[in-house]
PDB file of N, CA and C in Angstrom:
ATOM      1  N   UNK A   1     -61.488  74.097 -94.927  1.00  0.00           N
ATOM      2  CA  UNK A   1     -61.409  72.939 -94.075  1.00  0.00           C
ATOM      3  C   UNK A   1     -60.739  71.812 -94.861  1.00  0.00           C
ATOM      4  N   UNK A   2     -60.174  70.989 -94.460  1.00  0.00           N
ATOM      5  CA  UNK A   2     -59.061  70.096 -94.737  1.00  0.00           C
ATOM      6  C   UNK A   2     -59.882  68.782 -93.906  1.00  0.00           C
ATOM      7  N   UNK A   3     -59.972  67.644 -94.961  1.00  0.00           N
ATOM      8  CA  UNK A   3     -60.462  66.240 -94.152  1.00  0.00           C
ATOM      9  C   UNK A   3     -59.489  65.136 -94.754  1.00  0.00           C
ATOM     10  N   UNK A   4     -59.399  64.718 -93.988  1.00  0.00           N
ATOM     11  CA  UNK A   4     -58.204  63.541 -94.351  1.00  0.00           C
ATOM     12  C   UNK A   4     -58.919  62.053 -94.304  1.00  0.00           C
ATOM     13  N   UNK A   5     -58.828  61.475 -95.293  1.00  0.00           N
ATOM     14  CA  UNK A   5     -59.397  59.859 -95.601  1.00  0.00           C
ATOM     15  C   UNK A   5     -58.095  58.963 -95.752  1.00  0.00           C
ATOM     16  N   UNK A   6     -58.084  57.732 -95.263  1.00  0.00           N
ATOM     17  CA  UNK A   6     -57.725  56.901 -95.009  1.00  0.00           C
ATOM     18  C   UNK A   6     -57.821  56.272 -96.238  1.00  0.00           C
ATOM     19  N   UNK A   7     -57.599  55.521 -97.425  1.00  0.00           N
ATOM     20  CA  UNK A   7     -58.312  54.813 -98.601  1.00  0.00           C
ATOM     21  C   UNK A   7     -57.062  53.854 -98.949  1.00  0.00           C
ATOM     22  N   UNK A   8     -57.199  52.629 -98.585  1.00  0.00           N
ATOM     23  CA  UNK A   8     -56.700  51.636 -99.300  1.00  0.00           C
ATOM     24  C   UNK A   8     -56.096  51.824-100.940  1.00  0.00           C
ATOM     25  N   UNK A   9     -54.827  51.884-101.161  1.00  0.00           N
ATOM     26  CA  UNK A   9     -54.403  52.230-102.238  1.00  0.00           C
ATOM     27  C   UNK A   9     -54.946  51.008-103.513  1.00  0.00           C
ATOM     28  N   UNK A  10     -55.285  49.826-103.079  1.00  0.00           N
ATOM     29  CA  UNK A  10     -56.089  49.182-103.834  1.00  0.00           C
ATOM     30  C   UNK A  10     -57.411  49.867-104.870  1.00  0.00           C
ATOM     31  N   UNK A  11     -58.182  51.024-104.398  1.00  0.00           N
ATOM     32  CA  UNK A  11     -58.826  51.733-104.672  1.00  0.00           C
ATOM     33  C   UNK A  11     -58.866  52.700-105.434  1.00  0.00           C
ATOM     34  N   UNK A  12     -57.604  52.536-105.611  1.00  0.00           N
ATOM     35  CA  UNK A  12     -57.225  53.925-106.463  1.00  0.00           C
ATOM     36  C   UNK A  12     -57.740  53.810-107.603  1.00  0.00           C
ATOM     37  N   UNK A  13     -57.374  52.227-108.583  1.00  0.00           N
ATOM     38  CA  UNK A  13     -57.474  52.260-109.457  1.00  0.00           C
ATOM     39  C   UNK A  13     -56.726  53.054-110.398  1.00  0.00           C
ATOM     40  N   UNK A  14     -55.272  53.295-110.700  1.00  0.00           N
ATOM     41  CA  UNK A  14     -55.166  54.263-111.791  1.00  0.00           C
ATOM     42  C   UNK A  14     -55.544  55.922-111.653  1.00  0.00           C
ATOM     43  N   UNK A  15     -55.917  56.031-110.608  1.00  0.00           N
ATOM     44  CA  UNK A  15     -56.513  57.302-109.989  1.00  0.00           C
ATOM     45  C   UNK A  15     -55.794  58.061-109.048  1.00  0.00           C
ATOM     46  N   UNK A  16     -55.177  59.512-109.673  1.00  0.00           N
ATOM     47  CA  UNK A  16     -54.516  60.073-108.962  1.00  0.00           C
ATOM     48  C   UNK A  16     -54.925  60.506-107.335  1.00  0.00           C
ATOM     49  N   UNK A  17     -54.419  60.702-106.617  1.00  0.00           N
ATOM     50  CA  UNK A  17     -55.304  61.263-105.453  1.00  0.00           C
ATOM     51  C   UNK A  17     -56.169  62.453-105.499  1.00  0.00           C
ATOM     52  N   UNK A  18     -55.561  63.540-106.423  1.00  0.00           N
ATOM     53  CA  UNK A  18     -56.411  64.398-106.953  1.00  0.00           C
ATOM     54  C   UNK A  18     -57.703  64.443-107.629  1.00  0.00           C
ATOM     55  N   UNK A  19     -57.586  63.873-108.779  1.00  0.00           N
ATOM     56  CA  UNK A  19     -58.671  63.053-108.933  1.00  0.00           C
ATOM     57  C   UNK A  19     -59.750  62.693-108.215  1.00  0.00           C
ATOM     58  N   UNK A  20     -58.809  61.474-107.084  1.00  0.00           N
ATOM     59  CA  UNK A  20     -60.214  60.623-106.417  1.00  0.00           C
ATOM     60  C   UNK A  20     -61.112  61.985-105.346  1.00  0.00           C
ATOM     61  N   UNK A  21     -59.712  63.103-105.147  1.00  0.00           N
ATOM     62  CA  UNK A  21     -60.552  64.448-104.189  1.00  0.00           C
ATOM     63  C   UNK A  21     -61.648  64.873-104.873  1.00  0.00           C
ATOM     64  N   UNK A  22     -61.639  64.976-105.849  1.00  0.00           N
ATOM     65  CA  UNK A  22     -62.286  66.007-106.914  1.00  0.00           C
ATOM     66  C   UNK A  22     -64.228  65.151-106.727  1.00  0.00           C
ATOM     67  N   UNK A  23     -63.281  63.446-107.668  1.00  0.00           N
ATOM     68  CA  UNK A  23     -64.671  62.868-107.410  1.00  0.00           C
ATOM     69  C   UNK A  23     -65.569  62.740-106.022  1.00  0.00           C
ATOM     70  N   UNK A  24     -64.783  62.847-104.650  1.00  0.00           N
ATOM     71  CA  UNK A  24     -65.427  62.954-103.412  1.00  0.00           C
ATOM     72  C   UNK A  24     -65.921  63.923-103.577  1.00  0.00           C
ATOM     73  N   UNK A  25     -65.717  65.537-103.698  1.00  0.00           N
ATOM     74  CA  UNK A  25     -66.023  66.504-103.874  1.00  0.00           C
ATOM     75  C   UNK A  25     -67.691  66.458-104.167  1.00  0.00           C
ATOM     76  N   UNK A  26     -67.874  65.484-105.169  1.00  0.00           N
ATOM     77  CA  UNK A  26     -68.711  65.958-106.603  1.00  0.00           C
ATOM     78  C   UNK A  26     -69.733  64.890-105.914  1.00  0.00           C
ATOM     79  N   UNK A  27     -69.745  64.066-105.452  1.00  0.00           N
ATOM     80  CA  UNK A  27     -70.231  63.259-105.334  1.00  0.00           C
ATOM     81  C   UNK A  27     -70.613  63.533-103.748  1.00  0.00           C
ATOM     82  N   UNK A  28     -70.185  64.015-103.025  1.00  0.00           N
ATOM     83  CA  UNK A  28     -70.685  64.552-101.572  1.00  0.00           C
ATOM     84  C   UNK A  28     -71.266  65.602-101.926  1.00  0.00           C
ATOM     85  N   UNK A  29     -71.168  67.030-102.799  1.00  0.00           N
ATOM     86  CA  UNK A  29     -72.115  67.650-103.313  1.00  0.00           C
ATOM     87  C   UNK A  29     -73.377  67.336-103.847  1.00  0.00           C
ATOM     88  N   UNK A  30     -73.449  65.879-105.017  1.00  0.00           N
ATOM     89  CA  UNK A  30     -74.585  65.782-105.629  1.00  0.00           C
ATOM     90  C   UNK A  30     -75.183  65.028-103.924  1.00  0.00           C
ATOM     91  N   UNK A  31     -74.741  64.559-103.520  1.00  0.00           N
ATOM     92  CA  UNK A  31     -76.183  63.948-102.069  1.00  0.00           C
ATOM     93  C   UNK A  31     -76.537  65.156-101.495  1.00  0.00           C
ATOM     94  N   UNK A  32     -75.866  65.646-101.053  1.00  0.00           N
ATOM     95  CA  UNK A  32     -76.527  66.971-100.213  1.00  0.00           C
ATOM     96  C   UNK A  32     -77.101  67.775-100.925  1.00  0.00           C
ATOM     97  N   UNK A  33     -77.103  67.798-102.423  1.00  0.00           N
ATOM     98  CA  UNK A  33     -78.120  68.603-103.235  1.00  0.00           C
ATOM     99  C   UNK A  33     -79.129  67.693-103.141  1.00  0.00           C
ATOM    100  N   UNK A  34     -79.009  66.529-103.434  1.00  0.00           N
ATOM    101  CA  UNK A  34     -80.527  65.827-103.488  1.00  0.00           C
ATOM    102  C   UNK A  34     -81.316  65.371-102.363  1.00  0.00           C
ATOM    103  N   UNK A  35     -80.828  65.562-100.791  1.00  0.00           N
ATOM    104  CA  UNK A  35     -81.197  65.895 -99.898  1.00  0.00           C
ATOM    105  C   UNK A  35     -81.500  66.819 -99.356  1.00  0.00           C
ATOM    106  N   UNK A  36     -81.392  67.839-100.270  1.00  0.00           N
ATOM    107  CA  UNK A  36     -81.670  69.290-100.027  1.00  0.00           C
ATOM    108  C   UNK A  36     -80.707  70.472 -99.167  1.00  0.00           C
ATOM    109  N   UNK A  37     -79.921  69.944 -98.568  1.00  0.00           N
ATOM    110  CA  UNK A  37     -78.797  70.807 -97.673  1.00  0.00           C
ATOM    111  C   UNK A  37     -78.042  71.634 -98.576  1.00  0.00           C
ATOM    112  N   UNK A  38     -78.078  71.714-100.057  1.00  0.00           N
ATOM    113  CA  UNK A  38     -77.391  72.391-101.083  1.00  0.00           C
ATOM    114  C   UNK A  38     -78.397  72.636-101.875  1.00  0.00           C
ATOM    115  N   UNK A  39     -78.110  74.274-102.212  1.00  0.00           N
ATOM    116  CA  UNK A  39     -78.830  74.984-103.421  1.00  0.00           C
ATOM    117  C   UNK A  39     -77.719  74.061-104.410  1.00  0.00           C
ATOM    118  N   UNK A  40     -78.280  74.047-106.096  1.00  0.00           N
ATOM    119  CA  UNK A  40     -77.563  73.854-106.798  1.00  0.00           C
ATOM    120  C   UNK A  40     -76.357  74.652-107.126  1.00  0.00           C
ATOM    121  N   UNK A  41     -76.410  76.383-107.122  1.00  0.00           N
ATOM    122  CA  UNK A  41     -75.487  77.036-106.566  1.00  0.00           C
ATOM    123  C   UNK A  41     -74.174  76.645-105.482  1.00  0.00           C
ATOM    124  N   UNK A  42     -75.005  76.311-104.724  1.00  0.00           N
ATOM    125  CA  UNK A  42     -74.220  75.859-103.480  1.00  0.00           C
ATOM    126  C   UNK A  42     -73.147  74.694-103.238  1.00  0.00           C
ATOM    127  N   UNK A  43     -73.857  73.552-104.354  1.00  0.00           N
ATOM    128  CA  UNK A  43     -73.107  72.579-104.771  1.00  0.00           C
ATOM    129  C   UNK A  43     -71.795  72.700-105.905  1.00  0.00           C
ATOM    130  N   UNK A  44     -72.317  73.330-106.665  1.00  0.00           N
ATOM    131  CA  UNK A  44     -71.314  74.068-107.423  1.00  0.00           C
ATOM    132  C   UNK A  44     -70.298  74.562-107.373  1.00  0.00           C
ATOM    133  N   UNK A  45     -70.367  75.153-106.024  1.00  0.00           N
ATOM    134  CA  UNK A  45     -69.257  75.970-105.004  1.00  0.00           C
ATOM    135  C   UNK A  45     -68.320  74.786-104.325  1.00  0.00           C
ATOM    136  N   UNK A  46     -69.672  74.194-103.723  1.00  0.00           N
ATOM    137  CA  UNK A  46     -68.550  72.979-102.817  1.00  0.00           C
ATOM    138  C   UNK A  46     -67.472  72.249-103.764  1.00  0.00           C
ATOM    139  N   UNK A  47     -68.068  71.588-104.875  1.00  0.00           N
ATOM    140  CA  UNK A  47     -67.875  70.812-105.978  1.00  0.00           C
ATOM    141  C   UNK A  47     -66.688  71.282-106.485  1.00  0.00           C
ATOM    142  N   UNK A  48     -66.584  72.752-106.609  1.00  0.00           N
ATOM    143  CA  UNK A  48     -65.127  73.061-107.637  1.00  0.00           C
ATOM    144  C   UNK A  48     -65.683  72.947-108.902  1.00  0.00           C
ATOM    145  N   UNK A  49     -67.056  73.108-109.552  1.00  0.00           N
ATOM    146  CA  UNK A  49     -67.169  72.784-110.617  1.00  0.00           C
ATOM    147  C   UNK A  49     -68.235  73.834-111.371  1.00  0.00           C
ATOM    148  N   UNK A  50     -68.231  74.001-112.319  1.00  0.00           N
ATOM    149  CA  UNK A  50     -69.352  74.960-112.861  1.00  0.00           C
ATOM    150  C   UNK A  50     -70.972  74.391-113.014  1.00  0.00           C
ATOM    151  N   UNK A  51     -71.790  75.038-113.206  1.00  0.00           N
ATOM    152  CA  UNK A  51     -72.931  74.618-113.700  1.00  0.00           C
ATOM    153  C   UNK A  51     -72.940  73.736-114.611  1.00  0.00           C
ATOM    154  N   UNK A  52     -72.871  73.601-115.624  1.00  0.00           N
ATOM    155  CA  UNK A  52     -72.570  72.884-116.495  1.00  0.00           C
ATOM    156  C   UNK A  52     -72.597  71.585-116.196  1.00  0.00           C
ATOM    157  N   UNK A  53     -70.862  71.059-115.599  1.00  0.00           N
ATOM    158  CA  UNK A  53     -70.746  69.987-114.999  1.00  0.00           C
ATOM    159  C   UNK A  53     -71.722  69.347-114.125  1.00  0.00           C
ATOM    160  N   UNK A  54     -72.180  70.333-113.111  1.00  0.00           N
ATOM    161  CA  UNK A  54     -73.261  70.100-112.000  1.00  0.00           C
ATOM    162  C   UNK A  54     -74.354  69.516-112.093  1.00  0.00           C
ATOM    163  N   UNK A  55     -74.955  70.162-113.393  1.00  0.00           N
ATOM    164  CA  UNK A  55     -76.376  69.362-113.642  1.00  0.00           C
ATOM    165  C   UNK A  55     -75.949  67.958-114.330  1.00  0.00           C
ATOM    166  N   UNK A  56     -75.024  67.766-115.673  1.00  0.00           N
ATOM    167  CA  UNK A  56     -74.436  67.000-116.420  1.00  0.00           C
ATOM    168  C   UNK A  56     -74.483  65.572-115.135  1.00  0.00           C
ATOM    169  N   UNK A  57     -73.764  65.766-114.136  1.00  0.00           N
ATOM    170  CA  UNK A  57     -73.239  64.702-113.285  1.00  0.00           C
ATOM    171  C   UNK A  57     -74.866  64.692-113.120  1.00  0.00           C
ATOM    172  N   UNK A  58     -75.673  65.516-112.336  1.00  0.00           N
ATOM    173  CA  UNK A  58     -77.085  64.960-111.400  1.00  0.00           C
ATOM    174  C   UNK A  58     -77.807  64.361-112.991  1.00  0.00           C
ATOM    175  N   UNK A  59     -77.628  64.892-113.888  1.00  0.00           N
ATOM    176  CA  UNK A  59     -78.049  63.736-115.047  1.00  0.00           C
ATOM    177  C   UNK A  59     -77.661  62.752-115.190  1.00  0.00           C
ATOM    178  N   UNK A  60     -76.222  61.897-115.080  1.00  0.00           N
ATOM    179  CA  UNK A  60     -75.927  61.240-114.713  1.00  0.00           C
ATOM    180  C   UNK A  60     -75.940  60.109-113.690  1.00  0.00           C
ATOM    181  N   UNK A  61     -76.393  60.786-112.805  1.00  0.00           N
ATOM    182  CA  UNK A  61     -77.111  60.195-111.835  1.00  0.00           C
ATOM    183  C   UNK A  61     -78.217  60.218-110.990  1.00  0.00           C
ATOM    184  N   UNK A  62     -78.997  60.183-112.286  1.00  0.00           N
ATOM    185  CA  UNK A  62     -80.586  60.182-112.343  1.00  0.00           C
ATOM    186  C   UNK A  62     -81.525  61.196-111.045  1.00  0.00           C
ATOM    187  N   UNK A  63     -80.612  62.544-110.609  1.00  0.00           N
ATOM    188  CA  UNK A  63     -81.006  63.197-109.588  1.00  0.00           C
ATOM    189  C   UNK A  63     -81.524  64.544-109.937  1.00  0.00           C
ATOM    190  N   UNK A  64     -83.352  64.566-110.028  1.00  0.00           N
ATOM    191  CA  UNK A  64     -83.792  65.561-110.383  1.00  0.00           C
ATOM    192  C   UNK A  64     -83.300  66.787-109.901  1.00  0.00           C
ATOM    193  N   UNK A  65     -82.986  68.051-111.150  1.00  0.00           N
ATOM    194  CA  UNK A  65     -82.951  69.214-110.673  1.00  0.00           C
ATOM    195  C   UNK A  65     -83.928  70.030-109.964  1.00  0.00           C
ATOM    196  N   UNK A  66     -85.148  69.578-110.606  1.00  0.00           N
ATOM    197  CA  UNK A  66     -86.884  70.596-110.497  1.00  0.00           C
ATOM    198  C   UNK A  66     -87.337  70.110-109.423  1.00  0.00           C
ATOM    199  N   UNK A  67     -87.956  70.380-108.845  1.00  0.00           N
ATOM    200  CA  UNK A  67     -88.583  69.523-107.664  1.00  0.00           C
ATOM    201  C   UNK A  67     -89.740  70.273-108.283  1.00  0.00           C
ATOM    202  N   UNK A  68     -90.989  69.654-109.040  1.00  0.00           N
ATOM    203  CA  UNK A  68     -92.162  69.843-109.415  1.00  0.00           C
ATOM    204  C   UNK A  68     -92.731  68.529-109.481  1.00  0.00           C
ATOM    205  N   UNK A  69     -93.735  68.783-108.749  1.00  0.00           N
ATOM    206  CA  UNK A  69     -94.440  67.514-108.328  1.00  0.00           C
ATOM    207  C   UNK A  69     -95.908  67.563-109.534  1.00  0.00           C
ATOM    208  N   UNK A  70     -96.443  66.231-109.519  1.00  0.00           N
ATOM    209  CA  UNK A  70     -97.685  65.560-110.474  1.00  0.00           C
ATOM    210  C   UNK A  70     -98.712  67.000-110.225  1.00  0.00           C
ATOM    211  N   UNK A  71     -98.969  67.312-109.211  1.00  0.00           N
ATOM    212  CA  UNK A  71     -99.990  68.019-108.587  1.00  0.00           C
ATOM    213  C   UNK A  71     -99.744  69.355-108.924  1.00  0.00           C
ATOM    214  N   UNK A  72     -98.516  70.117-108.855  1.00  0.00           N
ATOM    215  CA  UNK A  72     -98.161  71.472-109.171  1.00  0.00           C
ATOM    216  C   UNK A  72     -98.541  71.079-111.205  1.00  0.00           C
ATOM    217  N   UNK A  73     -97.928  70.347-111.840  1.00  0.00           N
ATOM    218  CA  UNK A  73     -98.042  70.138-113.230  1.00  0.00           C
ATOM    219  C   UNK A  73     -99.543  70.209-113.409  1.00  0.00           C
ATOM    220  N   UNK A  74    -100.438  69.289-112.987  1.00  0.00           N
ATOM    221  CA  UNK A  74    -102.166  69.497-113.276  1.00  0.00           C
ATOM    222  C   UNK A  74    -102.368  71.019-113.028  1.00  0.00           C
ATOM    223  N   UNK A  75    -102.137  71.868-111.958  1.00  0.00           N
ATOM    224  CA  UNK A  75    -102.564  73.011-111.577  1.00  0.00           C
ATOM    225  C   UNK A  75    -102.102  74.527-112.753  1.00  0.00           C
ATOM    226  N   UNK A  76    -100.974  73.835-113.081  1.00  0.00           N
ATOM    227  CA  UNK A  76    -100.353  74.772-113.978  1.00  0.00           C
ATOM    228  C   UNK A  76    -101.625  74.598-115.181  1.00  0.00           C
ATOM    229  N   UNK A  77    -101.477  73.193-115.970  1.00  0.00           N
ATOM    230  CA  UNK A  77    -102.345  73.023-116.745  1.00  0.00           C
ATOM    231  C   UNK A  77    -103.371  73.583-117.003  1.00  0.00           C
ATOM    232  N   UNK A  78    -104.065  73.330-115.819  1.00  0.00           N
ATOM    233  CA  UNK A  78    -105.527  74.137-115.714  1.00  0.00           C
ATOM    234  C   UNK A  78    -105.976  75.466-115.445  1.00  0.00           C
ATOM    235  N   UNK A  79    -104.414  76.106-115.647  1.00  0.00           N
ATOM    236  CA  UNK A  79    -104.529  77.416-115.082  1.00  0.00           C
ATOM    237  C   UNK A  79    -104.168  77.766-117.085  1.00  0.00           C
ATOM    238  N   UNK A  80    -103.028  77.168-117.176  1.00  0.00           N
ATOM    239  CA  UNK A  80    -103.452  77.655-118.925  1.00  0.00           C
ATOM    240  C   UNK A  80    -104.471  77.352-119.184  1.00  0.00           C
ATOM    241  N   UNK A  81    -105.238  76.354-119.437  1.00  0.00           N
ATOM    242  CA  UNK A  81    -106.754  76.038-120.000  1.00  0.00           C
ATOM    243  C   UNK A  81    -107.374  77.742-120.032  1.00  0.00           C
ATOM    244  N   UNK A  82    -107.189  78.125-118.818  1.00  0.00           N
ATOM    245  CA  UNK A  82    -108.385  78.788-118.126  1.00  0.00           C
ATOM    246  C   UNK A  82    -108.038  80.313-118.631  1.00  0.00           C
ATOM    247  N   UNK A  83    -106.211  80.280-118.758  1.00  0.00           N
ATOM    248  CA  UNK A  83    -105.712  81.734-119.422  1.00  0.00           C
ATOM    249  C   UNK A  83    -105.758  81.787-121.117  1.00  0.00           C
ATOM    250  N   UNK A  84    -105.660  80.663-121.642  1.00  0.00           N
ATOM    251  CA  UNK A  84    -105.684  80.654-123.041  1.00  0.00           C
ATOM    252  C   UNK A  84    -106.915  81.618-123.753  1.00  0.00           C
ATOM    253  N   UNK A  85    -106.417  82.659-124.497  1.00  0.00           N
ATOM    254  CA  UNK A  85    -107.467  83.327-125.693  1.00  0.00           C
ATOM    255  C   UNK A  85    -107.899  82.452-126.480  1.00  0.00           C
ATOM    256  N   UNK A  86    -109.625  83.179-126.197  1.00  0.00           N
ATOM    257  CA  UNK A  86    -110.655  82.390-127.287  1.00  0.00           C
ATOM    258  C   UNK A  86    -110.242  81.801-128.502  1.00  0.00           C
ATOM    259  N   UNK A  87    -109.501  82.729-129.223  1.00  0.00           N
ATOM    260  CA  UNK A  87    -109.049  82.621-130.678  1.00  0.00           C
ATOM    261  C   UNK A  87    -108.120  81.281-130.836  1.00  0.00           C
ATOM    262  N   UNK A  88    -107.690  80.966-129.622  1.00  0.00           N
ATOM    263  CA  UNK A  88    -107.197  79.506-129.875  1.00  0.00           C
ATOM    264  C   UNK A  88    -107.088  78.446-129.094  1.00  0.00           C
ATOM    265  N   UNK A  89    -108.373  78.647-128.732  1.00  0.00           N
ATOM    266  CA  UNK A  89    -109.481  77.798-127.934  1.00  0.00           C
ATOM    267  C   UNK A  89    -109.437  76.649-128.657  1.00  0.00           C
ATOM    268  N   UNK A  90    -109.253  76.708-130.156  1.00  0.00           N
ATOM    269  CA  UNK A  90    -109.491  75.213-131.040  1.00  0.00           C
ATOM    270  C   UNK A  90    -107.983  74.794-131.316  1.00  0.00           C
ATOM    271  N   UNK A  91    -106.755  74.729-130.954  1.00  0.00           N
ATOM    272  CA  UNK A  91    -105.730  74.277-131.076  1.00  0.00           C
ATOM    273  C   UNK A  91    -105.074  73.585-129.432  1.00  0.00           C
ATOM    274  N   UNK A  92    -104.727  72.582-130.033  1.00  0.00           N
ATOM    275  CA  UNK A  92    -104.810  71.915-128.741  1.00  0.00           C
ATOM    276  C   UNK A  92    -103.420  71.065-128.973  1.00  0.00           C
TER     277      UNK A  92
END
């Protein structure tokens, strides 16, 4: 699919049009990953970009990969507590 934008050449900034595609790309990928409509896979694909890059940028812009919540973390916790061998019951 082919979308055509309109963009004030003021905007460019020094920025090839290629370029500014690439950054639309990447940047309409990272929302729909962090809205959930994209596996990170999926974004990757849209993006033109590898893993690598993918997470790098959502680090960049402070957009969790994990979706693990306060509540799943306590449960885990207490589930090691509860699996941990006696023998190192005293290391903590």
């Amino acid at each position: 699919m082919q979308v055509i934008l309109d963009i004030p050449d003021r905007y460019l900034l020094d920025t090839t049009t290629d370029e500014l595609a690439a950054r639309f790309k990447l940047y309409t990928a990272l929302l729909m990953f962090q809205i959930g409509q994209l596996s990170a896979g999926g974004a990757c694909e849209f993006a033109e970009v590898d893993r690598y890059t993918f997470l790098a940028a959502c680090r960049r812009h402070r957009i969790d990969v994990i979706d693990y919540d306060e509540d799943e973390l306590d449960a885990d916790l207490e589930h090691l507590k509860d699996t941990r061998p006696a023998a190192h019951a005293d290391y903590r």
